[in-house]
Every structure is written in structure tokens, then in C-alpha cells.
Protein backbone atom coordinates (compact mmCIF):
# COMPACT_ATOMS: atom_id res chain seq x y z
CA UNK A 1 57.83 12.31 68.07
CA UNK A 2 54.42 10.19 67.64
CA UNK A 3 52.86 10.31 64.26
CA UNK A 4 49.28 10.98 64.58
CA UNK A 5 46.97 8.17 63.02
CA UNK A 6 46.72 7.20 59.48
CA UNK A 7 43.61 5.26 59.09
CA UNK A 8 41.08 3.26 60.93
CA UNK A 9 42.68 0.37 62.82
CA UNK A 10 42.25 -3.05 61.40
CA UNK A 11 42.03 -5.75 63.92
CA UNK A 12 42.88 -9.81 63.12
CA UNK A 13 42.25 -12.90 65.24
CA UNK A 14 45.74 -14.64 65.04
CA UNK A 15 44.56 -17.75 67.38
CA UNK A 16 41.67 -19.83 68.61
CA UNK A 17 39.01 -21.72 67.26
CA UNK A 18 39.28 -21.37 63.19
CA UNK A 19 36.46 -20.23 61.06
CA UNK A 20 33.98 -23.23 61.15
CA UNK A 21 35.33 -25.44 63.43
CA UNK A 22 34.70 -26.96 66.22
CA UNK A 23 36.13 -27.49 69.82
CA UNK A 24 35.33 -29.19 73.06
CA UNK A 25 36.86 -25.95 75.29
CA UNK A 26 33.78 -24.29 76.39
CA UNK A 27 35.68 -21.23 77.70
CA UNK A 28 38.14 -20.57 74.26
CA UNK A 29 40.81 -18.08 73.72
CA UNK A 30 41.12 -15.65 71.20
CA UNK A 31 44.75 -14.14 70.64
CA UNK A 32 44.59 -10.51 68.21
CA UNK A 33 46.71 -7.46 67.27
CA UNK A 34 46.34 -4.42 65.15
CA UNK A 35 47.52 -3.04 61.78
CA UNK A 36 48.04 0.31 64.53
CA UNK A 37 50.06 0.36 67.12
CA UNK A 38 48.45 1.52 70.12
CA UNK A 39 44.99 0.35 69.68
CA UNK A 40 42.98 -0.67 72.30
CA UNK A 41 40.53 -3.42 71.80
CA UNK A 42 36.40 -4.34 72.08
CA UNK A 43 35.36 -8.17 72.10
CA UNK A 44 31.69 -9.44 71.80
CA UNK A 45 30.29 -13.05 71.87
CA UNK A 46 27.50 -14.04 70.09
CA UNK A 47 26.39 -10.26 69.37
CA UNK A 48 25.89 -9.41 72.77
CA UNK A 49 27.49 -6.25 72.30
CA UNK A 50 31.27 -5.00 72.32
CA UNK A 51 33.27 -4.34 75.68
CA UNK A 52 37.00 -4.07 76.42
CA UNK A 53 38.91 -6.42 75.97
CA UNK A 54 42.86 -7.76 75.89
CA UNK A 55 44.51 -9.83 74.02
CA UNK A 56 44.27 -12.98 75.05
CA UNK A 57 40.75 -13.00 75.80
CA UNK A 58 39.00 -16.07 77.12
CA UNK A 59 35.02 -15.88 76.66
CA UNK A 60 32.75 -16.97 79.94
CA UNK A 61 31.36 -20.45 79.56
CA UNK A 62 29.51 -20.89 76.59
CA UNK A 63 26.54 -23.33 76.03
CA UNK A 64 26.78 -26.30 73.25
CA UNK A 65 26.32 -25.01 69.97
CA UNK A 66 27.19 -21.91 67.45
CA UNK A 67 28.66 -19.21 67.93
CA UNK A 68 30.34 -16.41 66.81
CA UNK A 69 33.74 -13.99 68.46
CA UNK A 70 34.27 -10.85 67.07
CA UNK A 71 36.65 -7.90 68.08
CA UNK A 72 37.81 -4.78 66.72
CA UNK A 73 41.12 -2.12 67.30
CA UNK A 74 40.05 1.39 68.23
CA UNK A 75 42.48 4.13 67.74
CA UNK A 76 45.21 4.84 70.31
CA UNK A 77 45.26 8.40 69.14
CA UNK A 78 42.36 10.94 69.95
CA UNK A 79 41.18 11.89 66.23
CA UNK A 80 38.62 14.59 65.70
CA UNK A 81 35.02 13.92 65.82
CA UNK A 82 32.90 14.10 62.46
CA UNK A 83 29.74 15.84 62.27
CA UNK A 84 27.22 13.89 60.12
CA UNK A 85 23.88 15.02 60.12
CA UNK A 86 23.92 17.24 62.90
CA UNK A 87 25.51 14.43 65.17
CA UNK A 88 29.07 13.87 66.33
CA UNK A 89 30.41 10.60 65.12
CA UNK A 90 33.22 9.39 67.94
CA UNK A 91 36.35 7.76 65.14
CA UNK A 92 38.07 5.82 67.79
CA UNK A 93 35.55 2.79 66.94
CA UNK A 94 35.48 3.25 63.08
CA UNK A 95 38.08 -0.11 62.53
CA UNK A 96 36.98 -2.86 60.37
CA UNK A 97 35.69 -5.90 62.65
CA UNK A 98 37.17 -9.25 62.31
CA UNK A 99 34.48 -12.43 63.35
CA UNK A 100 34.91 -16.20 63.38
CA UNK A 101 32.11 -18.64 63.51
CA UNK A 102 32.97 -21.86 65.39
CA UNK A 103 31.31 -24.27 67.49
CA UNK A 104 31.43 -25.80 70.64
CA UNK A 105 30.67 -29.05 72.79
CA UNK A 106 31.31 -30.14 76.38
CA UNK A 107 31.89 -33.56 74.80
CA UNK A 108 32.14 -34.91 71.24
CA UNK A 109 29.43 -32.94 68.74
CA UNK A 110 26.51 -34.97 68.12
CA UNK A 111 27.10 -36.38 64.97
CA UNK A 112 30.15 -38.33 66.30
CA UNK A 113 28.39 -39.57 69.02
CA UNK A 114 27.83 -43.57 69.08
């Protein structure tokens, strides 16, 4: 027996760069999971828009400087579509998003720099 869905999936970042930090990998990886079992997963960098994505997921190379990692679980389960205003609303993508701000340099950050 499966048990159909209970909520919206909530998604956590349980590895890589911490909120605020900073690291010298260019390319970091993010481990995650769901509060759902099932859930499949979209990543985006920077806010260049969500895509599939696994767990771990290793960005491209990214340039010196900010930047941000977010991802959120979509349900495993197929739940009914809400109307809203005349327009369907697809519920698979409804789970909170998790986000963590960090930085990056190919070599120390400027202000340790001699």
C-alpha cells in the first residue's frame, strides 16, 4: 500500500558551503533530502532558474564572488491540480525552498590577501 501525500515536500541542504561562508572550491557540492519520501528535486544557482537535479549536486564553475544555491523537493505522488483564477496550478512544485548564501574564490578572498 502507498499512502498518498500529506503535504508539500520540504527540502534541506544537509552539506556544502554553510550560510555565509566562504570556500576556495569553485565547483561546490550540495548534499539534500526531503521531509517526503519520494521527492524528486530542482536546483538553481544564482537565480538562474530551477532544473533537475540529484543529490549530490556539484554546480558548473562559478566566478569569484557571491552567490547563492537553492533547491526544492517536488512531490513523488501525482496530486490534483488547483484551479485558481481560471488557471491550473501544477502542486508537484508547491515545497518550501531551502537557499544558502556563500562565497567563493579561486584563491584566498581578498581581504586575506598580503
Amino acid at each position: 500500500r502507498i499512502d498518498p501525500p500529506t503535504g508539500d515536500p520540504v527540502a534541506s541542504i544537509d552539506s556544502g558551503p554553510a550560510e555565509g561562508s566562504t570556500t576556495n572550491d569553485n565547483t561546490p557540492t550540495f548534499e539534500f533530502s526531503s521531509s517526503e519520501p519520494h521527492s524528486t528535486f530542482e536546483c538553481q544557482v544564482d537565480g538562474e532558474g530551477f532544473s533537475g537535479c540529484t543529490s549530490p549536486h556539484t554546480t558548473d564553475p562559478l566566478p569569484d564572488g557571491e552567490h547563492a544555491f537553492a533547491v526544492r523537493a517536488l512531490s513523488g505522488g501525482l496530486r490534483p491540480s488547483q484551479r485558481k483564477r481560471g488557471k491550473s496550478k501544477d502542486r508537484r512544485a508547491t515545497g518550501r525552498v531551502e537557499q544558502v548564501w556563500f562565497r567563493c574564490w579561486d584563491r584566498e578572498p581578498p581581504h586575506l590577501r598580503q
